[in-house]
C-alpha atoms as a PDB file:
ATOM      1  CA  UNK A   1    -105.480   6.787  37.364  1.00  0.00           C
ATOM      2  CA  UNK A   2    -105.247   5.249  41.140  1.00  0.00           C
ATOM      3  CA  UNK A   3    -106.810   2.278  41.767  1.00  0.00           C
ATOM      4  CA  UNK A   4    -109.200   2.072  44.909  1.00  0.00           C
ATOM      5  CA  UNK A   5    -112.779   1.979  46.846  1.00  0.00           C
ATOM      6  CA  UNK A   6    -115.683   1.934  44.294  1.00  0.00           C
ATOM      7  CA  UNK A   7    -117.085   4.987  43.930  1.00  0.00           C
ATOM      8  CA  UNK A   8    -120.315   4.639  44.221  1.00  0.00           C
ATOM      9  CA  UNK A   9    -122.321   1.299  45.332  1.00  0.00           C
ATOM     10  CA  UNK A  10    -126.512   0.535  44.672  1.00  0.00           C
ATOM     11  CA  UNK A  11    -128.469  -1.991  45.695  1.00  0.00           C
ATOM     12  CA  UNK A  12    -132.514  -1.501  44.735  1.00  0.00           C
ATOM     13  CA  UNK A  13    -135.159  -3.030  42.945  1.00  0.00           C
ATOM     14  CA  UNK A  14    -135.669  -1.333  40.048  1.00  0.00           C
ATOM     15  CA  UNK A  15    -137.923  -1.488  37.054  1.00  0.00           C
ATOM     16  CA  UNK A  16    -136.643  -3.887  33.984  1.00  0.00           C
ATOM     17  CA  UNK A  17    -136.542  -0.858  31.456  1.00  0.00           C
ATOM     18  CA  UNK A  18    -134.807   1.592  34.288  1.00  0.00           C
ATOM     19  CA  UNK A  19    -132.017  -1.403  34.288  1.00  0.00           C
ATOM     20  CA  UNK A  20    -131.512  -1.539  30.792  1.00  0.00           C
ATOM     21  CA  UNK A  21    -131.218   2.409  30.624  1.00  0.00           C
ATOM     22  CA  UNK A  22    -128.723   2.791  33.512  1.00  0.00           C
ATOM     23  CA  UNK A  23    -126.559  -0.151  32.129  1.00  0.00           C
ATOM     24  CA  UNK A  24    -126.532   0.541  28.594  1.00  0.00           C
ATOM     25  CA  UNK A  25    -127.766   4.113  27.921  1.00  0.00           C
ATOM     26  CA  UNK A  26    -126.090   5.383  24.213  1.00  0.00           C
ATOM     27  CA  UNK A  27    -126.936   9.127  25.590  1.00  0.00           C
ATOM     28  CA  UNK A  28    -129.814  10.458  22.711  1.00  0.00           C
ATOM     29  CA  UNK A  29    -130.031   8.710  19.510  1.00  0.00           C
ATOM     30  CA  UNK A  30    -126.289   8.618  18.466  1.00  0.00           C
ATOM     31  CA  UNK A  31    -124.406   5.193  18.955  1.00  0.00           C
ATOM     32  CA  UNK A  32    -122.128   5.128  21.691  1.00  0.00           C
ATOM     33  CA  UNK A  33    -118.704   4.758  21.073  1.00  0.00           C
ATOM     34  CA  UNK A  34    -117.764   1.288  23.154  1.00  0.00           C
ATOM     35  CA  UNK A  35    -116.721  -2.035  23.515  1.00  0.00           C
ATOM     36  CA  UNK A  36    -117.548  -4.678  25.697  1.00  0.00           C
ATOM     37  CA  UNK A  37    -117.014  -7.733  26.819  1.00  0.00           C
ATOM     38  CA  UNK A  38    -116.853 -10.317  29.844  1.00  0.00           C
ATOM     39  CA  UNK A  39    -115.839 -13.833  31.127  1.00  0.00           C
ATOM     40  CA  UNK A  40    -117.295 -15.747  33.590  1.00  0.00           C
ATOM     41  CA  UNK A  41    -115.908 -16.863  36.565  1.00  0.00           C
ATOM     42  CA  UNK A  42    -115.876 -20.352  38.360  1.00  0.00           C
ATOM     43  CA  UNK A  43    -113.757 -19.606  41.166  1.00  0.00           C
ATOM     44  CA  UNK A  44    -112.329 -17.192  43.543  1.00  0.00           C
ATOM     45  CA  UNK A  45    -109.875 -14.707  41.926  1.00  0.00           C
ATOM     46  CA  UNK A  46    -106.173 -15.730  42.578  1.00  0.00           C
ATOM     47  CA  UNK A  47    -103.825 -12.453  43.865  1.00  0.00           C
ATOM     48  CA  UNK A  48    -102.437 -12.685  40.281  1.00  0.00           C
ATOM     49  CA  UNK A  49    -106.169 -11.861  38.598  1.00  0.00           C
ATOM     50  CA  UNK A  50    -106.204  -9.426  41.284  1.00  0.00           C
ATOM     51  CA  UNK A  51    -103.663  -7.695  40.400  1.00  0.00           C
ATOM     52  CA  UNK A  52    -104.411  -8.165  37.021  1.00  0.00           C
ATOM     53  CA  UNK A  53    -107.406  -6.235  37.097  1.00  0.00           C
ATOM     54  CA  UNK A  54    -105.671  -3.501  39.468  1.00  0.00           C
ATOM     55  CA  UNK A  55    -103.098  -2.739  36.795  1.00  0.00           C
ATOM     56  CA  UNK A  56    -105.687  -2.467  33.545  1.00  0.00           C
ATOM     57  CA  UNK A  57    -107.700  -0.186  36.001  1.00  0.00           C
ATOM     58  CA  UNK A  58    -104.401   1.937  36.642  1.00  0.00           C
ATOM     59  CA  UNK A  59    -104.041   2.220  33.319  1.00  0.00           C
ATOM     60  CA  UNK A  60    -107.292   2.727  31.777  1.00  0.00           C
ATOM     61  CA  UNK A  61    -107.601   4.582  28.502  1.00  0.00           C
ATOM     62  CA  UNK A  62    -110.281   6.917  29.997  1.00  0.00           C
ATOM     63  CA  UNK A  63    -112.073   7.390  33.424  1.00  0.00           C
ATOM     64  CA  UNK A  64    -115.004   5.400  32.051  1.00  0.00           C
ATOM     65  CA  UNK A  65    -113.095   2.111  31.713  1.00  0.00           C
ATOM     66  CA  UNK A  66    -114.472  -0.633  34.112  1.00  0.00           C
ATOM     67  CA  UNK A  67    -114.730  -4.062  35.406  1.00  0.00           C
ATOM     68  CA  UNK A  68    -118.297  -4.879  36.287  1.00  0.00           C
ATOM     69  CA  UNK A  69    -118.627  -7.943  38.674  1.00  0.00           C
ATOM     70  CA  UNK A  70    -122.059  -9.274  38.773  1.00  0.00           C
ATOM     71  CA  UNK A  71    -123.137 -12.367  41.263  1.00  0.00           C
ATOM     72  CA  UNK A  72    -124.635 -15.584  40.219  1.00  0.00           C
ATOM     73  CA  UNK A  73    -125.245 -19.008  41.672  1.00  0.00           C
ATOM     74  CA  UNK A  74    -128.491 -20.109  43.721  1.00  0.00           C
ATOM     75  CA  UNK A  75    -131.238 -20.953  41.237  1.00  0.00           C
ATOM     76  CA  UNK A  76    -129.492 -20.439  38.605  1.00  0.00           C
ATOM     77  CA  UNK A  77    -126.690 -23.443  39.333  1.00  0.00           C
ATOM     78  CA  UNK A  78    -129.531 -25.974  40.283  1.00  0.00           C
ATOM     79  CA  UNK A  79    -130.539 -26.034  36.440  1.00  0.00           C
ATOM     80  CA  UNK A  80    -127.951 -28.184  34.224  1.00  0.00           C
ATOM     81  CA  UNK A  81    -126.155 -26.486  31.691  1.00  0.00           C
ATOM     82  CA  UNK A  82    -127.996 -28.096  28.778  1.00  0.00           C
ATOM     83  CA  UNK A  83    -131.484 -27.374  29.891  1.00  0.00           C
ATOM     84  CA  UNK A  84    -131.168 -23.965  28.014  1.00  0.00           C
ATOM     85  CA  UNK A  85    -128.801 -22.073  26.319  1.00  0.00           C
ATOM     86  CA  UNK A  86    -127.010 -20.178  29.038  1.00  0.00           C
ATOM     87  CA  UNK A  87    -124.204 -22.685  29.869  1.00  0.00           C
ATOM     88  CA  UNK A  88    -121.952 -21.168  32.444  1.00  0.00           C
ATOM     89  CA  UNK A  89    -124.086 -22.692  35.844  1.00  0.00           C
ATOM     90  CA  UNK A  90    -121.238 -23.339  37.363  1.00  0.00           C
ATOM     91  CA  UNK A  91    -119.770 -19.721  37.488  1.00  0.00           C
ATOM     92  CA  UNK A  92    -119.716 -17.471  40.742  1.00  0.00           C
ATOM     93  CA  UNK A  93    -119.625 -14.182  38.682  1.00  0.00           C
ATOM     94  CA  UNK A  94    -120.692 -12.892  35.519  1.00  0.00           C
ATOM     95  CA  UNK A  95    -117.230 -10.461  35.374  1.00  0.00           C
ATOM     96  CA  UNK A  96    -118.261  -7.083  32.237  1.00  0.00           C
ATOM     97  CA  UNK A  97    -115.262  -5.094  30.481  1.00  0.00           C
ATOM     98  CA  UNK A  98    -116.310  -2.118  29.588  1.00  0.00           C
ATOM     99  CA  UNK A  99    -115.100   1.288  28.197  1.00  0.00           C
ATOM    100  CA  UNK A 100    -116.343   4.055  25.894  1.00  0.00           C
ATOM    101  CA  UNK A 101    -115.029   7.137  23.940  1.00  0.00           C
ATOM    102  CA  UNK A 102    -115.724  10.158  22.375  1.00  0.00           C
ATOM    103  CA  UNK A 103    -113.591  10.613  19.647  1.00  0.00           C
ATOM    104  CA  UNK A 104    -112.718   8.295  16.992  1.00  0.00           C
ATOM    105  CA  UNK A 105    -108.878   8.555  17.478  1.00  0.00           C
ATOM    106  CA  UNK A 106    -109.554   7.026  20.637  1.00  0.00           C
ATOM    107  CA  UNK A 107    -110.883   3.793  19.763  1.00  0.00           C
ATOM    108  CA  UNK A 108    -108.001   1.440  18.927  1.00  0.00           C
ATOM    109  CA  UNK A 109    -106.462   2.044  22.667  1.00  0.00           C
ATOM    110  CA  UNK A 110    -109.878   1.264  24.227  1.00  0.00           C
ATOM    111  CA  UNK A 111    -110.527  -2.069  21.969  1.00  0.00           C
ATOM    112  CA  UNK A 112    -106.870  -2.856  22.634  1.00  0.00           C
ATOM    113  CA  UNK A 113    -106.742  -2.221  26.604  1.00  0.00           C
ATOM    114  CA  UNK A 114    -110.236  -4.450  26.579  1.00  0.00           C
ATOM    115  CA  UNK A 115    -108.514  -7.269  24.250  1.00  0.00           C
ATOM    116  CA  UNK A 116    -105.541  -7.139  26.787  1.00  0.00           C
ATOM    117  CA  UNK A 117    -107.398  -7.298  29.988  1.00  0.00           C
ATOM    118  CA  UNK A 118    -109.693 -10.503  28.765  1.00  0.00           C
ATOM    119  CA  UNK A 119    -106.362 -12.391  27.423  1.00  0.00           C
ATOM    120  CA  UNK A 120    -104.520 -11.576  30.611  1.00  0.00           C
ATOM    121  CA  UNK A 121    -107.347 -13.088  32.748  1.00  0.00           C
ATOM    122  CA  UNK A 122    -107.927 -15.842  30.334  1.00  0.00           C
ATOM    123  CA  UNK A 123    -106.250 -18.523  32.897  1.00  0.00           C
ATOM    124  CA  UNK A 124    -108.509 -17.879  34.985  1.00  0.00           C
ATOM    125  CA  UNK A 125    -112.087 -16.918  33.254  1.00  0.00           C
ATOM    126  CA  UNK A 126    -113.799 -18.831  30.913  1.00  0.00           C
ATOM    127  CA  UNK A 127    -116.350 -18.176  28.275  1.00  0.00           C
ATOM    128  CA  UNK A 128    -118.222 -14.845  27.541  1.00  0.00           C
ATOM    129  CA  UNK A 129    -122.152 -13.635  28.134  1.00  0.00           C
ATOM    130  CA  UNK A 130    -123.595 -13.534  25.132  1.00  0.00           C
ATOM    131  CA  UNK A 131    -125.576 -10.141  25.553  1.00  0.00           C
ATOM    132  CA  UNK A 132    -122.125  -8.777  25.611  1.00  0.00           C
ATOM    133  CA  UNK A 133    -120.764  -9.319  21.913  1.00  0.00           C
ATOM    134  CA  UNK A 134    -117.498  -9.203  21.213  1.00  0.00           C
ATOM    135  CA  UNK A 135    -116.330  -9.244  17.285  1.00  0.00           C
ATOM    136  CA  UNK A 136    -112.776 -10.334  18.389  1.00  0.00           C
ATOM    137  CA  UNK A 137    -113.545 -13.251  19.929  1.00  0.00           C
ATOM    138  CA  UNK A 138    -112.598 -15.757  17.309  1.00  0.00           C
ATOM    139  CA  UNK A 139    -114.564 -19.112  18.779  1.00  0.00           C
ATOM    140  CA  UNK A 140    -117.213 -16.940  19.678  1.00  0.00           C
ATOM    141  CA  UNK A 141    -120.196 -19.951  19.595  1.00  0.00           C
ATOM    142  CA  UNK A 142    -118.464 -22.109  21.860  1.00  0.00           C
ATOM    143  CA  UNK A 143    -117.334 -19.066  24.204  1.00  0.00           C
ATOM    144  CA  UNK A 144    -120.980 -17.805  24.436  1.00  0.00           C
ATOM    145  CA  UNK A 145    -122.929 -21.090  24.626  1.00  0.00           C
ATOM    146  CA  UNK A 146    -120.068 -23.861  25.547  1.00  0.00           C
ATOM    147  CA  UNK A 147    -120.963 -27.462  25.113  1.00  0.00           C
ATOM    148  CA  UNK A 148    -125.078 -25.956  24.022  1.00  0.00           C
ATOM    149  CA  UNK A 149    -124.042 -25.121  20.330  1.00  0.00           C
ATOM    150  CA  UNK A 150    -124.927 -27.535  18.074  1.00  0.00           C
ATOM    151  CA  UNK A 151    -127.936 -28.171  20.287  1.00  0.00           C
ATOM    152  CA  UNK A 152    -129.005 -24.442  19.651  1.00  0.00           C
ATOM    153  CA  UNK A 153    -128.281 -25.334  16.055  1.00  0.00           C
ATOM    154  CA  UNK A 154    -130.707 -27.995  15.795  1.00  0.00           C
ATOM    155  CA  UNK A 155    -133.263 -25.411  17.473  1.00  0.00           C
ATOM    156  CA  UNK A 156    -132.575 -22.694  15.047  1.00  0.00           C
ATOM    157  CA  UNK A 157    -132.421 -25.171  11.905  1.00  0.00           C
ATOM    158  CA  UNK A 158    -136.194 -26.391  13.556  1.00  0.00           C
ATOM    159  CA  UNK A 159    -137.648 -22.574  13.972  1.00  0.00           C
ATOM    160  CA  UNK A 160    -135.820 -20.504  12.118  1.00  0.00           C
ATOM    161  CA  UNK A 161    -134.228 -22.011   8.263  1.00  0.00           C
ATOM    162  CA  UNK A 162    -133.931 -19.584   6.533  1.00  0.00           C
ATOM    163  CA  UNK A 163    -131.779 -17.363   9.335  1.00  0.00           C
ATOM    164  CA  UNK A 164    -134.081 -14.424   9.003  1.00  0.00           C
ATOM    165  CA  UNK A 165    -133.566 -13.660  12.924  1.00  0.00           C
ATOM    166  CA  UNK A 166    -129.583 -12.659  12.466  1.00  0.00           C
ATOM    167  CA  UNK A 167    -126.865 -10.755  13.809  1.00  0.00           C
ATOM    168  CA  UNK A 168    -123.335 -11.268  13.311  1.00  0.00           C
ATOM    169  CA  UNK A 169    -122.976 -13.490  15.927  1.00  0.00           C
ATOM    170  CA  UNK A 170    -126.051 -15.328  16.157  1.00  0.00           C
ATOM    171  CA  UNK A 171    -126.455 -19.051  16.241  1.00  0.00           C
ATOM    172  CA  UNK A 172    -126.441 -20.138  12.181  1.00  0.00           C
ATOM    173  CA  UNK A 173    -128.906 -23.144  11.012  1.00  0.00           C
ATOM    174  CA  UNK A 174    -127.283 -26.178  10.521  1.00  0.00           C
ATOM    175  CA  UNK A 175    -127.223 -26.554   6.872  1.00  0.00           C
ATOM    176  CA  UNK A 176    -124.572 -23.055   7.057  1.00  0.00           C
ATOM    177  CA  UNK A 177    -121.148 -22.943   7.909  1.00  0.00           C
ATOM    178  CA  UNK A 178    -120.672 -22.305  11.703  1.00  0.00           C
ATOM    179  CA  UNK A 179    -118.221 -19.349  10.699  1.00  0.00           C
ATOM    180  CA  UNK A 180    -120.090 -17.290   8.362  1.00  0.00           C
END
């Protein structure tokens, strides 16, 4: 695959639940094969990232493979880190990894060229968005919420005791292990 110009470009205001569709649309009721994850970024890319990035997208396990790059700042940096549980204020782009597949042979390359793209960029990227959940992320808490965890802790222990709201990543109540 050649690396070059987008291929397509949009900019329009859109209804919430048209978003959500476009960006993450399984196709029918089967689960889509995929795996995604991110890394925000703080500063412009160096040549190296660039290049980085050009390579994984030469290389892609399918057509479908992608790096998403998605703006932040303005409001959003005016609010401290710890005055909610998004931490990464200080980043310039929310940056998505993203790649999908039909058959289930195909799987390990995709997971692998996604694990190898975030470690290769790791220098230079830091943490991940947590509405993009990644199993292999060991120190997932800390990568999805920073310096906010045991803060959100307290919050769940407070609301939520008995961890009846859950997912495999979600933020534990205190009185659990953090790694669960």
């Amino acid at each position: 695959m050649k690396a070059g110009s987008p291929t397509s470009g949009m900019v329009k205001t859109t209804p919430f639940i048209e978003a959500v569709t476009f960006f993450n649309s399984p196709g029918g009721n089967q689960p889509q094969k995929m795996k995604r994850s991110g890394s925000f970024i703080e500063k412009p890319l160096s040549e190296r990232a660039i290049s980085t990035i050009k390579h994984f997208l030469e290389h892609a396990p399918n057509q479908n493979a992608s790096v998403w790059q998605q703006a932040l700042g303005g409001a959003a940096g005016r609010i401290a880190p710890d005055q909610t549980a998004f931490y990464y204020r200080d980043a310039i782009i929310a940056q998505e990894y993203l790649t999908n597949w039909t058959s289930p042979g195909e799987k390990r390359q995709n997971v692998r060229w996604i694990e190898g793209l975030r470690t290769s960029l790791s220098r230079e990227t830091m943490g991940d968005y947590v509405n993009w959940p990644d199993i292999e992320i060991r120190n997932w808490p800390r990568t999805y919420y920073g310096e906010n965890v045991e803060r959100l802790r307290r919050v769940k222990t407070k609301y939520d005791p008995e961890n009846v709201f859950r997912f495999e990543q979600s933020i534990p109540p205190l009185r659990r292990s953090l790694f669960f």
